[in-house]
PDB file of N, CA and C in Angstrom:
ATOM      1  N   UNK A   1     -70.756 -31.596  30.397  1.00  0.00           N
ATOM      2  CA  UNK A   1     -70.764 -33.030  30.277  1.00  0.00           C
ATOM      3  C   UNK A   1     -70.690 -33.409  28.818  1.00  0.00           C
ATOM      4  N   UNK A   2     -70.184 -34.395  28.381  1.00  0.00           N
ATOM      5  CA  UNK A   2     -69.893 -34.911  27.228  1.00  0.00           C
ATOM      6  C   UNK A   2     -70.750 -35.812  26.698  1.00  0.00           C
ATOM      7  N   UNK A   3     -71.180 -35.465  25.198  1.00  0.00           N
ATOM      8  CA  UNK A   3     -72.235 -36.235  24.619  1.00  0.00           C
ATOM      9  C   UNK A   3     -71.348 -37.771  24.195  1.00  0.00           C
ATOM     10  N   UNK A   4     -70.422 -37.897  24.492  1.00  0.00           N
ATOM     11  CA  UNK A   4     -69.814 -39.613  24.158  1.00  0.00           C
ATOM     12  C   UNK A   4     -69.775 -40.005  25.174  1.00  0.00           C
ATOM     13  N   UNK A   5     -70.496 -41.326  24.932  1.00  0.00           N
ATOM     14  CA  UNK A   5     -70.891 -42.617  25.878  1.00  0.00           C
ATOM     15  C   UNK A   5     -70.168 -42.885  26.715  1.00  0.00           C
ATOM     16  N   UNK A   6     -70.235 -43.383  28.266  1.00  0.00           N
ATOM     17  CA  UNK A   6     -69.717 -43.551  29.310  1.00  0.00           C
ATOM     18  C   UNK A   6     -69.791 -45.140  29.317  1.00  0.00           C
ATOM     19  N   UNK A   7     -68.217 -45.712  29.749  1.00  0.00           N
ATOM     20  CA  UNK A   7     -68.011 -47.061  30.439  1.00  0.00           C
ATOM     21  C   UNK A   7     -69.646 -47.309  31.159  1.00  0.00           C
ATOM     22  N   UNK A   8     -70.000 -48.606  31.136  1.00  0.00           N
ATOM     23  CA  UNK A   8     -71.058 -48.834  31.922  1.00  0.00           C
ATOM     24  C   UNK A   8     -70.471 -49.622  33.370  1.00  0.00           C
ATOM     25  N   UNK A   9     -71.212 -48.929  34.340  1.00  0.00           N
ATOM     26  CA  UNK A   9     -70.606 -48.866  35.518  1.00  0.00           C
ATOM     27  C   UNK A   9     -71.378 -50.699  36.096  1.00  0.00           C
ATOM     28  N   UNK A  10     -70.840 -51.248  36.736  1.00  0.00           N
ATOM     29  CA  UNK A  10     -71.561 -52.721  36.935  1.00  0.00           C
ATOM     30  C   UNK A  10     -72.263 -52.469  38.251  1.00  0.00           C
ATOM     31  N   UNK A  11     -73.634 -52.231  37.515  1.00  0.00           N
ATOM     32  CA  UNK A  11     -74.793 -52.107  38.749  1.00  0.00           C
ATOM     33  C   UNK A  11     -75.366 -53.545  38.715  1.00  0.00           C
ATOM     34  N   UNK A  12     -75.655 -54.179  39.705  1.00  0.00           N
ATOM     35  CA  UNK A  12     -76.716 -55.154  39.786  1.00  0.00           C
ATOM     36  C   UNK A  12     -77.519 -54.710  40.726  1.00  0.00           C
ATOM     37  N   UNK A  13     -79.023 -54.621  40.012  1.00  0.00           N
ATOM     38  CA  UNK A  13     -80.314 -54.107  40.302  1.00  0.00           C
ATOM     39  C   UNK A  13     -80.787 -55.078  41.227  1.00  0.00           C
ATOM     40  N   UNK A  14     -81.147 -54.455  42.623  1.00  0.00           N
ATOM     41  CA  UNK A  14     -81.609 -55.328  43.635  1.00  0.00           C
ATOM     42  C   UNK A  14     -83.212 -55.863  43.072  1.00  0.00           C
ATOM     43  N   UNK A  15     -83.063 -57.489  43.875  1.00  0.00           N
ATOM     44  CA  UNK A  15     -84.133 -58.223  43.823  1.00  0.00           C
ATOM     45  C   UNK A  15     -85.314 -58.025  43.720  1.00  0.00           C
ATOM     46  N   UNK A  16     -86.036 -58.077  43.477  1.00  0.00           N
ATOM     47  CA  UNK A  16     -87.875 -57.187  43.158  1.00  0.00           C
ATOM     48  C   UNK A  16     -88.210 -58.124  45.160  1.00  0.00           C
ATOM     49  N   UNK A  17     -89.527 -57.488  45.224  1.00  0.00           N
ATOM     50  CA  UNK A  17     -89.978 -57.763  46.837  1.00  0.00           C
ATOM     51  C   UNK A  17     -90.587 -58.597  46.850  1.00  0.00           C
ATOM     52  N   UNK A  18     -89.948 -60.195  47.718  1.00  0.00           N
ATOM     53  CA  UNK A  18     -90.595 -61.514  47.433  1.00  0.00           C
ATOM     54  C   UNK A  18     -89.916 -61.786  46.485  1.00  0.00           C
ATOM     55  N   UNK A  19     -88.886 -62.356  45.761  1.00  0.00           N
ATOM     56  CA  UNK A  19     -88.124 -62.143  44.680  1.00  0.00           C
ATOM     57  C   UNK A  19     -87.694 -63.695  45.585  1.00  0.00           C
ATOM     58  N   UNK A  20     -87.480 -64.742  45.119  1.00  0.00           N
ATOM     59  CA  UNK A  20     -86.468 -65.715  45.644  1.00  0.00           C
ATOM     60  C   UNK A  20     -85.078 -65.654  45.885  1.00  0.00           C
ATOM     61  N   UNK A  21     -84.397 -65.891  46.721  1.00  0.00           N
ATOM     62  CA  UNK A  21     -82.818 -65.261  46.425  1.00  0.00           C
ATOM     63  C   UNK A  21     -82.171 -65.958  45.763  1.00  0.00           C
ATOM     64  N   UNK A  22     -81.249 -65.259  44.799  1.00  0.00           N
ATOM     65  CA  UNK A  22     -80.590 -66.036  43.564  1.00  0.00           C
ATOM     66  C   UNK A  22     -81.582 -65.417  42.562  1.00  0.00           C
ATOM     67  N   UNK A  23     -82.200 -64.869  42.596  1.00  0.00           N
ATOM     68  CA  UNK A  23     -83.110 -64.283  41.334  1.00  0.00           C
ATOM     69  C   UNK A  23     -82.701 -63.981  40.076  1.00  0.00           C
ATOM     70  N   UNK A  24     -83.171 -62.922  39.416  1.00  0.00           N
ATOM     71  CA  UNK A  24     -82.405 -62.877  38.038  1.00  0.00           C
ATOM     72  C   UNK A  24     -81.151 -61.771  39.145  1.00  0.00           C
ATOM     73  N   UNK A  25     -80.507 -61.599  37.906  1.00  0.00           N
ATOM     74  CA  UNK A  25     -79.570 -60.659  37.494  1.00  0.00           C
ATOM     75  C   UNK A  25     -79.668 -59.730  36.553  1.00  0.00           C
ATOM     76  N   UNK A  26     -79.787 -58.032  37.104  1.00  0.00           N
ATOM     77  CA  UNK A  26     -79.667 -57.444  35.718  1.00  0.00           C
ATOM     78  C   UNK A  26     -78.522 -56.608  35.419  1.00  0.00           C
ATOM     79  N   UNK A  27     -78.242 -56.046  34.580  1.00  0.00           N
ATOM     80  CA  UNK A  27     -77.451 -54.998  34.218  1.00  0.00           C
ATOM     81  C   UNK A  27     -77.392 -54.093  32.966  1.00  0.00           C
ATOM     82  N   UNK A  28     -77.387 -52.718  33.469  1.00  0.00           N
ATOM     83  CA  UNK A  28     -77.547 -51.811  32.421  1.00  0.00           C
ATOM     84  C   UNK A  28     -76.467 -51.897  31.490  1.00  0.00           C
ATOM     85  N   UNK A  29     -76.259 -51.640  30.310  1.00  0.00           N
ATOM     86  CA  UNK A  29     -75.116 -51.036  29.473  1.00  0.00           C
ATOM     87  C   UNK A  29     -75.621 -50.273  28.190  1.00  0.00           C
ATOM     88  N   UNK A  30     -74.391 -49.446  28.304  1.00  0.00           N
ATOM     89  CA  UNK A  30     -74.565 -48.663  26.927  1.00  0.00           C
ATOM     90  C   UNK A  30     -73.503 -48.789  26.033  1.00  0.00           C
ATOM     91  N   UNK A  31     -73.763 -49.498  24.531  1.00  0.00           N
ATOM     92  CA  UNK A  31     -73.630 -49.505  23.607  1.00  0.00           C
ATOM     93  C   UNK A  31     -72.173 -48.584  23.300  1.00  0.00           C
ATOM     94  N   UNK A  32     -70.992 -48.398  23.033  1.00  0.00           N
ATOM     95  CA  UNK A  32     -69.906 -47.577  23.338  1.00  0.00           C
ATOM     96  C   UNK A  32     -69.380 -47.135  22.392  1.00  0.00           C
ATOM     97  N   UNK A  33     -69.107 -48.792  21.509  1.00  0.00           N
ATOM     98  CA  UNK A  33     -68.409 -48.999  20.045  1.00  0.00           C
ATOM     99  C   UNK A  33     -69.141 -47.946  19.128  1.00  0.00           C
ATOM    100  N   UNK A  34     -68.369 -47.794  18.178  1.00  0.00           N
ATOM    101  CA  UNK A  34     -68.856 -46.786  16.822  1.00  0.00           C
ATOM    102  C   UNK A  34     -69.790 -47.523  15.985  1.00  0.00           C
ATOM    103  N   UNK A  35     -70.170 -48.335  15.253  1.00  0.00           N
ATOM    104  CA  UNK A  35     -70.932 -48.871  14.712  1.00  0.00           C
ATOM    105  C   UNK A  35     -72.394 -50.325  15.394  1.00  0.00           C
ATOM    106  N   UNK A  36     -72.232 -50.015  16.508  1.00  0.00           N
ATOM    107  CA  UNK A  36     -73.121 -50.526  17.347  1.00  0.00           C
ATOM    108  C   UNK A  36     -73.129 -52.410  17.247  1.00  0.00           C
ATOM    109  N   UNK A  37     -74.082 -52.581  17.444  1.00  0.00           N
ATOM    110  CA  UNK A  37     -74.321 -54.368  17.627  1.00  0.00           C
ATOM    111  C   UNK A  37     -74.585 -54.627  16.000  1.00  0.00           C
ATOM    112  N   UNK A  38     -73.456 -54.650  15.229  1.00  0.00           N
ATOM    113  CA  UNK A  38     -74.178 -55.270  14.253  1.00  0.00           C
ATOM    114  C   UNK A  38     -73.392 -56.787  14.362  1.00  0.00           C
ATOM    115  N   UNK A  39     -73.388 -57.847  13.145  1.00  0.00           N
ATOM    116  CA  UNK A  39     -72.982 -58.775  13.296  1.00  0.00           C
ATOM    117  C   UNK A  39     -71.348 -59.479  14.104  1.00  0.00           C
ATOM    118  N   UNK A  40     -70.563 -58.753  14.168  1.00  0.00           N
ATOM    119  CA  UNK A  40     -68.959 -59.589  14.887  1.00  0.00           C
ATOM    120  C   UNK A  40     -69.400 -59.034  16.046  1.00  0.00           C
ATOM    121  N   UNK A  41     -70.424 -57.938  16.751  1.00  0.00           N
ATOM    122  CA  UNK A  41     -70.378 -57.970  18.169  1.00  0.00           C
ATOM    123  C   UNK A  41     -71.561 -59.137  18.537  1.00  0.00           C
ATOM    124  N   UNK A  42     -72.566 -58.781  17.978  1.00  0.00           N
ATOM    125  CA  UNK A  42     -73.697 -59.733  18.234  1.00  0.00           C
ATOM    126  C   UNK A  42     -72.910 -61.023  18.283  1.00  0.00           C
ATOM    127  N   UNK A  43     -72.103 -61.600  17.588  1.00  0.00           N
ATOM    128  CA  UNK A  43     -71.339 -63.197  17.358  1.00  0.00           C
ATOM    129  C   UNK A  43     -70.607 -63.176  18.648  1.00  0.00           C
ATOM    130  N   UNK A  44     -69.982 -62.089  19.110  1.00  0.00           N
ATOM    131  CA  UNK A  44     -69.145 -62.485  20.428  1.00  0.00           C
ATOM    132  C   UNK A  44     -69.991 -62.623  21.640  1.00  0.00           C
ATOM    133  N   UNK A  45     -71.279 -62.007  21.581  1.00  0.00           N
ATOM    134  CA  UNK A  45     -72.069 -61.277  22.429  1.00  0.00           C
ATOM    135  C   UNK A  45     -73.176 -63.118  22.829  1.00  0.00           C
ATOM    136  N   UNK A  46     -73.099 -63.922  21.412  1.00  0.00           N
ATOM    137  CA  UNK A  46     -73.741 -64.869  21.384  1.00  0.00           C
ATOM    138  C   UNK A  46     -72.860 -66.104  22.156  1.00  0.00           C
ATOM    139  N   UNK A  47     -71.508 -65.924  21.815  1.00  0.00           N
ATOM    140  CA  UNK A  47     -70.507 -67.009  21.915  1.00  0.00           C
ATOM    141  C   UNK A  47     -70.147 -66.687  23.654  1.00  0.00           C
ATOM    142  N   UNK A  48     -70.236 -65.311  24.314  1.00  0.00           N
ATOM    143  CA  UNK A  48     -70.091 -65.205  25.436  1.00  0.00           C
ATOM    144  C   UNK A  48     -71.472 -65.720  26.251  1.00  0.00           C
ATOM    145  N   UNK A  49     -72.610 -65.527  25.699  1.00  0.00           N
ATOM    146  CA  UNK A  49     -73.609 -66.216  25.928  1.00  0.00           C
ATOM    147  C   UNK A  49     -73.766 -67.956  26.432  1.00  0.00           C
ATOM    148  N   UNK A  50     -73.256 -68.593  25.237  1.00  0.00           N
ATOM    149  CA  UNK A  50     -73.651 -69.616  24.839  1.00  0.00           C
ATOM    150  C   UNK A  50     -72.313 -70.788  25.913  1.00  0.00           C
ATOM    151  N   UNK A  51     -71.859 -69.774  26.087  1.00  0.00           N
ATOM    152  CA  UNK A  51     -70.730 -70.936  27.682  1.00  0.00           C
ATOM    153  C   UNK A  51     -71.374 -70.886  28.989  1.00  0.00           C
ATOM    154  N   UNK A  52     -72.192 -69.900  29.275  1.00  0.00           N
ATOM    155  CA  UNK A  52     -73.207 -70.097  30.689  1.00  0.00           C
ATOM    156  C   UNK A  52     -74.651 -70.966  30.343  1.00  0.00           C
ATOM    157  N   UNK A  53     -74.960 -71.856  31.285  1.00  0.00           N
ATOM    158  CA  UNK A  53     -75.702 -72.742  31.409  1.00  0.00           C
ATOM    159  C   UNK A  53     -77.120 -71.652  31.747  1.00  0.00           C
ATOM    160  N   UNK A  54     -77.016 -70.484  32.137  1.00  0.00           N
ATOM    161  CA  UNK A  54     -78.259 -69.854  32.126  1.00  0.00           C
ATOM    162  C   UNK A  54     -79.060 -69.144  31.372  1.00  0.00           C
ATOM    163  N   UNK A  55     -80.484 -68.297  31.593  1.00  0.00           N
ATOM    164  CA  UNK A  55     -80.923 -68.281  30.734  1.00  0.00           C
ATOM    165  C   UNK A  55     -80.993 -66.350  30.676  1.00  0.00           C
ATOM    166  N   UNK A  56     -80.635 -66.185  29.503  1.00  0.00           N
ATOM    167  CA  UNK A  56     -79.834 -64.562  29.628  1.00  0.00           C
ATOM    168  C   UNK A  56     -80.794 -63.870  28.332  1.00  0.00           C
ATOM    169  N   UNK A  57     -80.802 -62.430  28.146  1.00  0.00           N
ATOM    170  CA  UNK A  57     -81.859 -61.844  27.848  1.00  0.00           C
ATOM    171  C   UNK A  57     -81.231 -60.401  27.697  1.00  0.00           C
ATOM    172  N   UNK A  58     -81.765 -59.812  26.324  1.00  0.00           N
ATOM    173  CA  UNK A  58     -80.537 -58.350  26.235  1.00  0.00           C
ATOM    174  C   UNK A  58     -82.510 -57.794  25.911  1.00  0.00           C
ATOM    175  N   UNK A  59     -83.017 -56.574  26.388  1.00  0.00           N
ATOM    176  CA  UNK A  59     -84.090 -55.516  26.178  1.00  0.00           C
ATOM    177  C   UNK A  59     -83.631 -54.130  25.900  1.00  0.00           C
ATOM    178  N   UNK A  60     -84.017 -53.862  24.628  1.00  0.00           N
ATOM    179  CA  UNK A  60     -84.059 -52.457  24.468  1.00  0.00           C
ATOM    180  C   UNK A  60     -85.208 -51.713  24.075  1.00  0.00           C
ATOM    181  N   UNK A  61     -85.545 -50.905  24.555  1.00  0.00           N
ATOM    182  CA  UNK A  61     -87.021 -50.201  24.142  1.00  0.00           C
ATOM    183  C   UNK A  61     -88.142 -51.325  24.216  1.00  0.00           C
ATOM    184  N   UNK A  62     -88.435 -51.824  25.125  1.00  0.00           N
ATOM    185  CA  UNK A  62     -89.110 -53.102  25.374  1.00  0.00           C
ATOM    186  C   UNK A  62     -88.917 -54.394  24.409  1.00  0.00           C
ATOM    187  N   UNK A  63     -88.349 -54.599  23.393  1.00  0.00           N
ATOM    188  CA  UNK A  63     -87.630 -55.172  22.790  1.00  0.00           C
ATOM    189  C   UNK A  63     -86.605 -56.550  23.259  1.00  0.00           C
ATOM    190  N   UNK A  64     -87.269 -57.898  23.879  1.00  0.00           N
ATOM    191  CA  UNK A  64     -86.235 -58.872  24.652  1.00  0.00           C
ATOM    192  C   UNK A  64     -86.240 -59.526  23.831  1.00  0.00           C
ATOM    193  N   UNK A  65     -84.954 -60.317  23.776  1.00  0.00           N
ATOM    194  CA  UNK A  65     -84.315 -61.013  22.902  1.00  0.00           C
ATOM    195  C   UNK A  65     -83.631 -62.027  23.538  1.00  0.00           C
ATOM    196  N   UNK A  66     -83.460 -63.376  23.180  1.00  0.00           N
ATOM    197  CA  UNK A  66     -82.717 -63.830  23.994  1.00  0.00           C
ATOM    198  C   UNK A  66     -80.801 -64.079  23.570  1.00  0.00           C
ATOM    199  N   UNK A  67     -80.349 -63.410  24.216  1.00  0.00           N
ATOM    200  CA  UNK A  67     -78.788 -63.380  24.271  1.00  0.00           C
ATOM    201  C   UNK A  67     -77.828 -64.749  23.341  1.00  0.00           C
ATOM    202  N   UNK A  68     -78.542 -65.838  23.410  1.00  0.00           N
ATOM    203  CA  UNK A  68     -77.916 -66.765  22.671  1.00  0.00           C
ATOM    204  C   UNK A  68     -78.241 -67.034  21.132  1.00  0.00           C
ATOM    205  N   UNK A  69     -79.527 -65.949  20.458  1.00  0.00           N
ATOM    206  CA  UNK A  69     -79.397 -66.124  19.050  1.00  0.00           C
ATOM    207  C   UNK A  69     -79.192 -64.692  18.508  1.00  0.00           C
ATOM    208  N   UNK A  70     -78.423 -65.118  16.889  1.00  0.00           N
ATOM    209  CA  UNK A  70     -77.796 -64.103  16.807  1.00  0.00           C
ATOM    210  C   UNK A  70     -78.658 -63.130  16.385  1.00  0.00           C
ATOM    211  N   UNK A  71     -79.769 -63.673  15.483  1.00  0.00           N
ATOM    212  CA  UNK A  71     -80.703 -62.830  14.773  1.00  0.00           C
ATOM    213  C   UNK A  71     -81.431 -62.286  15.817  1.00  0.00           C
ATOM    214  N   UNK A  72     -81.691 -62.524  16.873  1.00  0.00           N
ATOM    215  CA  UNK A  72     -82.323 -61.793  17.863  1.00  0.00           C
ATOM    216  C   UNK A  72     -82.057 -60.611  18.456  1.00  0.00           C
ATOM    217  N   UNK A  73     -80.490 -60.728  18.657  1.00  0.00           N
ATOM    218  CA  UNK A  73     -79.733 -59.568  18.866  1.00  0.00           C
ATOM    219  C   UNK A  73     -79.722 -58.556  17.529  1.00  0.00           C
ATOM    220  N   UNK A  74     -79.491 -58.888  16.409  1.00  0.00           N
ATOM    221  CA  UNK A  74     -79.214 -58.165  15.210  1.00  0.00           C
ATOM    222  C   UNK A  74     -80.704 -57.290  15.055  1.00  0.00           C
ATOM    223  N   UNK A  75     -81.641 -57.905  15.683  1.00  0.00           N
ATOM    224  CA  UNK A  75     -83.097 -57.179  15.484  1.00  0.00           C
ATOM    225  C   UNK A  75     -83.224 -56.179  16.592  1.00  0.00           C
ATOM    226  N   UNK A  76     -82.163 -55.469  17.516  1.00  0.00           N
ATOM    227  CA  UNK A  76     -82.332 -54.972  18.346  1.00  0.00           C
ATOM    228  C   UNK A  76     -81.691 -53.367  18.108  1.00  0.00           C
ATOM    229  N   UNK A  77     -81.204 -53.610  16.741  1.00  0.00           N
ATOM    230  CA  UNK A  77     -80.631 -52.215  16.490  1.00  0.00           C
ATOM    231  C   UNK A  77     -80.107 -51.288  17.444  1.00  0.00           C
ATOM    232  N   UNK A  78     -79.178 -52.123  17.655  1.00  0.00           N
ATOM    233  CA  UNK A  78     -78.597 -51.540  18.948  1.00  0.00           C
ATOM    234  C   UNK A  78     -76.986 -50.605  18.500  1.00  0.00           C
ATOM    235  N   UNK A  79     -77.922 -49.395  18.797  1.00  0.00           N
ATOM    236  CA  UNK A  79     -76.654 -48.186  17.713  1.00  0.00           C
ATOM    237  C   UNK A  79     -75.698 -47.709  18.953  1.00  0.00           C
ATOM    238  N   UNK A  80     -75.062 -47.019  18.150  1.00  0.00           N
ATOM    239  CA  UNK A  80     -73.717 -46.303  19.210  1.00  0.00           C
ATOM    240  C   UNK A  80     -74.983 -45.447  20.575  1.00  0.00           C
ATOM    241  N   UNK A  81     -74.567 -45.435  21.556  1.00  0.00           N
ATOM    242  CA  UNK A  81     -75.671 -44.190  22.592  1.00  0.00           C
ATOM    243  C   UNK A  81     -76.260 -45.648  23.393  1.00  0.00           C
ATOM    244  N   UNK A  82     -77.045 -46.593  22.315  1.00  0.00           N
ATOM    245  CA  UNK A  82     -78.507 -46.976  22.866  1.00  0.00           C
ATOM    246  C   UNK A  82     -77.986 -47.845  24.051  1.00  0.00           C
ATOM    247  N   UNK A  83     -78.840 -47.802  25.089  1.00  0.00           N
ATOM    248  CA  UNK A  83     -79.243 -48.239  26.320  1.00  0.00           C
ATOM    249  C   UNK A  83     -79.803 -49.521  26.497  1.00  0.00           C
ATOM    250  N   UNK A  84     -79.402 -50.747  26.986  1.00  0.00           N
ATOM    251  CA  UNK A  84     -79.540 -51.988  27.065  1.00  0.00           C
ATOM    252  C   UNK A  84     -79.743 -52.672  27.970  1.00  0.00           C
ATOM    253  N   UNK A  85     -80.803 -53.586  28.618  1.00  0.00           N
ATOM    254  CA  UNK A  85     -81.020 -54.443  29.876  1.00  0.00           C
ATOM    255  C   UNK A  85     -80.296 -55.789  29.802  1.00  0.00           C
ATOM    256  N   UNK A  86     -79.611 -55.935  30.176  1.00  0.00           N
ATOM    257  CA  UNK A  86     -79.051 -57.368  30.321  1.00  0.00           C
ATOM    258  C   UNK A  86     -79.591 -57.813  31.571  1.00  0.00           C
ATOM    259  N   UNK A  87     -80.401 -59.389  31.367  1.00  0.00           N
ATOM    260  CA  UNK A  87     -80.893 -59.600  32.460  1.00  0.00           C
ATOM    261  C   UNK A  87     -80.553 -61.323  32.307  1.00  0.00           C
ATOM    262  N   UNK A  88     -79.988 -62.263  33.598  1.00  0.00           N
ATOM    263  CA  UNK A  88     -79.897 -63.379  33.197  1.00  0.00           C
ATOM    264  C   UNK A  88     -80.283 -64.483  34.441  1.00  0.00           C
ATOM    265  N   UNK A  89     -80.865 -65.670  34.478  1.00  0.00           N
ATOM    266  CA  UNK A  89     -81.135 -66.298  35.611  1.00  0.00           C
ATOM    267  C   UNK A  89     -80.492 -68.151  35.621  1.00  0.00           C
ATOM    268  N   UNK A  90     -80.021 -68.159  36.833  1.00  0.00           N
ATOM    269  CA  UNK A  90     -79.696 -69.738  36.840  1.00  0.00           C
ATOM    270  C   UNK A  90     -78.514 -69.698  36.867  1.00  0.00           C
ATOM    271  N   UNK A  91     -77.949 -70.877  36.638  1.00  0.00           N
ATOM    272  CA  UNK A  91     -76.417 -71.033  37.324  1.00  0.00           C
ATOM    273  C   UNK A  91     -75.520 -70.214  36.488  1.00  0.00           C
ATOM    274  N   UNK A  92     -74.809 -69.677  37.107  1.00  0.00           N
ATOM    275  CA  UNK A  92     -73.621 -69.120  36.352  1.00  0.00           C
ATOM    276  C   UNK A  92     -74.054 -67.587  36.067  1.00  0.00           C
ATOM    277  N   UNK A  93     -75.149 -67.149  36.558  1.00  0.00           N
ATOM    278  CA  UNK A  93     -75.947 -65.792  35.884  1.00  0.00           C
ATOM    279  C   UNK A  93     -74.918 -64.242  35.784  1.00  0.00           C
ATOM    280  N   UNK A  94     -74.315 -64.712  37.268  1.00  0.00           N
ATOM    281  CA  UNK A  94     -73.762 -62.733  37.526  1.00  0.00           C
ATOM    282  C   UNK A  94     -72.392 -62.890  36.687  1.00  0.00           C
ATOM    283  N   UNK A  95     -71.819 -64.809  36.269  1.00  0.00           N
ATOM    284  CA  UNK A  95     -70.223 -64.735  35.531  1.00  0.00           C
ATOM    285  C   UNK A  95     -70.750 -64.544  34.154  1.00  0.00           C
ATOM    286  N   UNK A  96     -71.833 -64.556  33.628  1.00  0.00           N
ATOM    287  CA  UNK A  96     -72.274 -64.552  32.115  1.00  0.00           C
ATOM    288  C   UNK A  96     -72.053 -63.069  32.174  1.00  0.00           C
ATOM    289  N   UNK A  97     -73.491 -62.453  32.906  1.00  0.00           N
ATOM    290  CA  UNK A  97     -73.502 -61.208  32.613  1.00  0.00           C
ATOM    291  C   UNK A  97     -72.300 -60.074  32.987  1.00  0.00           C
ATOM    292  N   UNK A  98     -71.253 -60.490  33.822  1.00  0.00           N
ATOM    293  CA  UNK A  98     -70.157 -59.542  33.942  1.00  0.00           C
ATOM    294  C   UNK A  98     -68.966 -60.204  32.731  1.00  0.00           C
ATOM    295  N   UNK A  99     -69.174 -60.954  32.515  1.00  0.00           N
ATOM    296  CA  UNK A  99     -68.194 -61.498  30.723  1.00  0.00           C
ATOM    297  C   UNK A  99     -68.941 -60.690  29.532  1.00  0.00           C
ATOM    298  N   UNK A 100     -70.361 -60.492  29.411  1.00  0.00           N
ATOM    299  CA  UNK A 100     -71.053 -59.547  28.593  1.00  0.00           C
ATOM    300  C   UNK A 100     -70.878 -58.095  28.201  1.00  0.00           C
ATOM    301  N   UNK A 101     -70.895 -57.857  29.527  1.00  0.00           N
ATOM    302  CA  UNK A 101     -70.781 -55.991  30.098  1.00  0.00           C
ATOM    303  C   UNK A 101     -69.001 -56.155  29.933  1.00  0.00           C
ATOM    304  N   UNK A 102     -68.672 -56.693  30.126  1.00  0.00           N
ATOM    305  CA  UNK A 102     -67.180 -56.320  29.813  1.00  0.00           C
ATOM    306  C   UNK A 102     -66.651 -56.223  28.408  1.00  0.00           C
ATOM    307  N   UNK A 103     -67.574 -57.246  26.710  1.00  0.00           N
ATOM    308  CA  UNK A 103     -67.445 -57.298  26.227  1.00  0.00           C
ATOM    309  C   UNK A 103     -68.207 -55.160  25.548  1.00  0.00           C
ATOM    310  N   UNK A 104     -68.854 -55.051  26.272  1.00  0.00           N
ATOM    311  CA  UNK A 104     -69.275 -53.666  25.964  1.00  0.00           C
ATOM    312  C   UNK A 104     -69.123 -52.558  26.308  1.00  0.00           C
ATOM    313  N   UNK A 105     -68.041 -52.556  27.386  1.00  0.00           N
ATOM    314  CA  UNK A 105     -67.307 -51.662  28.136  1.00  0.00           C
ATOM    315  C   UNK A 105     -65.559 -51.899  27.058  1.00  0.00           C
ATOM    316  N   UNK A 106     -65.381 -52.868  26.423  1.00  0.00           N
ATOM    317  CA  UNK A 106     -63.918 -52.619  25.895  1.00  0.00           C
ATOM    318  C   UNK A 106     -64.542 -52.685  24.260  1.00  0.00           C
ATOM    319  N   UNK A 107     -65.752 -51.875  24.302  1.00  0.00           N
ATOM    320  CA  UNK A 107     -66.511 -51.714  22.619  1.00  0.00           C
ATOM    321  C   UNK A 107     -65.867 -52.863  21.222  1.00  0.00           C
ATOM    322  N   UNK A 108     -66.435 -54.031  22.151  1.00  0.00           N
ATOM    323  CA  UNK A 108     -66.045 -55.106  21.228  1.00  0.00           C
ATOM    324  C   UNK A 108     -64.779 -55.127  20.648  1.00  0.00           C
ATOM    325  N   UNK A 109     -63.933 -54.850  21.161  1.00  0.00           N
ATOM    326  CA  UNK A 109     -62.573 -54.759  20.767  1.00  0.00           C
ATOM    327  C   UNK A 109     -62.665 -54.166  19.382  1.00  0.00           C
ATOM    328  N   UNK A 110     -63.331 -53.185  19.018  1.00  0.00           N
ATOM    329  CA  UNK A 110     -63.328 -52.433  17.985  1.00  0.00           C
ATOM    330  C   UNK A 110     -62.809 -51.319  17.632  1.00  0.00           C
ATOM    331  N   UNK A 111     -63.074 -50.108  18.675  1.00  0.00           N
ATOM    332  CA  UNK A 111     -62.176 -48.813  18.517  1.00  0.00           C
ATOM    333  C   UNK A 111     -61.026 -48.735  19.411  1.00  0.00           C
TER     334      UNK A 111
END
């Protein structure tokens, strides 16, 4: 098996028990690009954010941040490898977070 990062596959993590339906949304991704989340991904990562009306959330190493500021993301040191929760709730939640994961599956249009 190969130590370079794999496409992140679009899991959405079923509802917790008693969970209202429509709940959050989560999704894993891993980080792909060569120089990780620093500022032009975090900016796209914010601007793909900031067109859904919901309320969206990137965790790493217990580490949540919320998806629409940039410095929040930039504090997440999010390197080539690292492993990421995208989690988002309210209208528009699963079109935010699959516009997100896509922005990190084509490694920010970087490599």
């Amino acid at each position: 098996m190969s130590d370079k990062p794999q496409p992140n596959p679009e899991k959405k993590a079923p509802a917790a028990p008693g969970a209202p339906a429509g709940g959050p949304h989560v999704r894993r991704v891993t980080v792909l690009n060569r120089y990780g989340i620093h500022a032009r991904p975090a900016s796209l990562l914010v601007k793909a954010a900031s067109r859904h009306p919901c309320d969206i959330y990137i965790e790493k190493e217990g580490l949540r941040v919320n998806a629409k500021s940039i410095m929040g993301l930039l504090t997440l040191e999010g390197h080539c490898g690292a492993v990421m929760v995208l989690t988002a709730e309210g209208p528009e939640a699963a079109e935010a977070l699959d516009e997100m994961v896509d922005l990190f599956d084509k490694k920010f249009f970087e490599d």
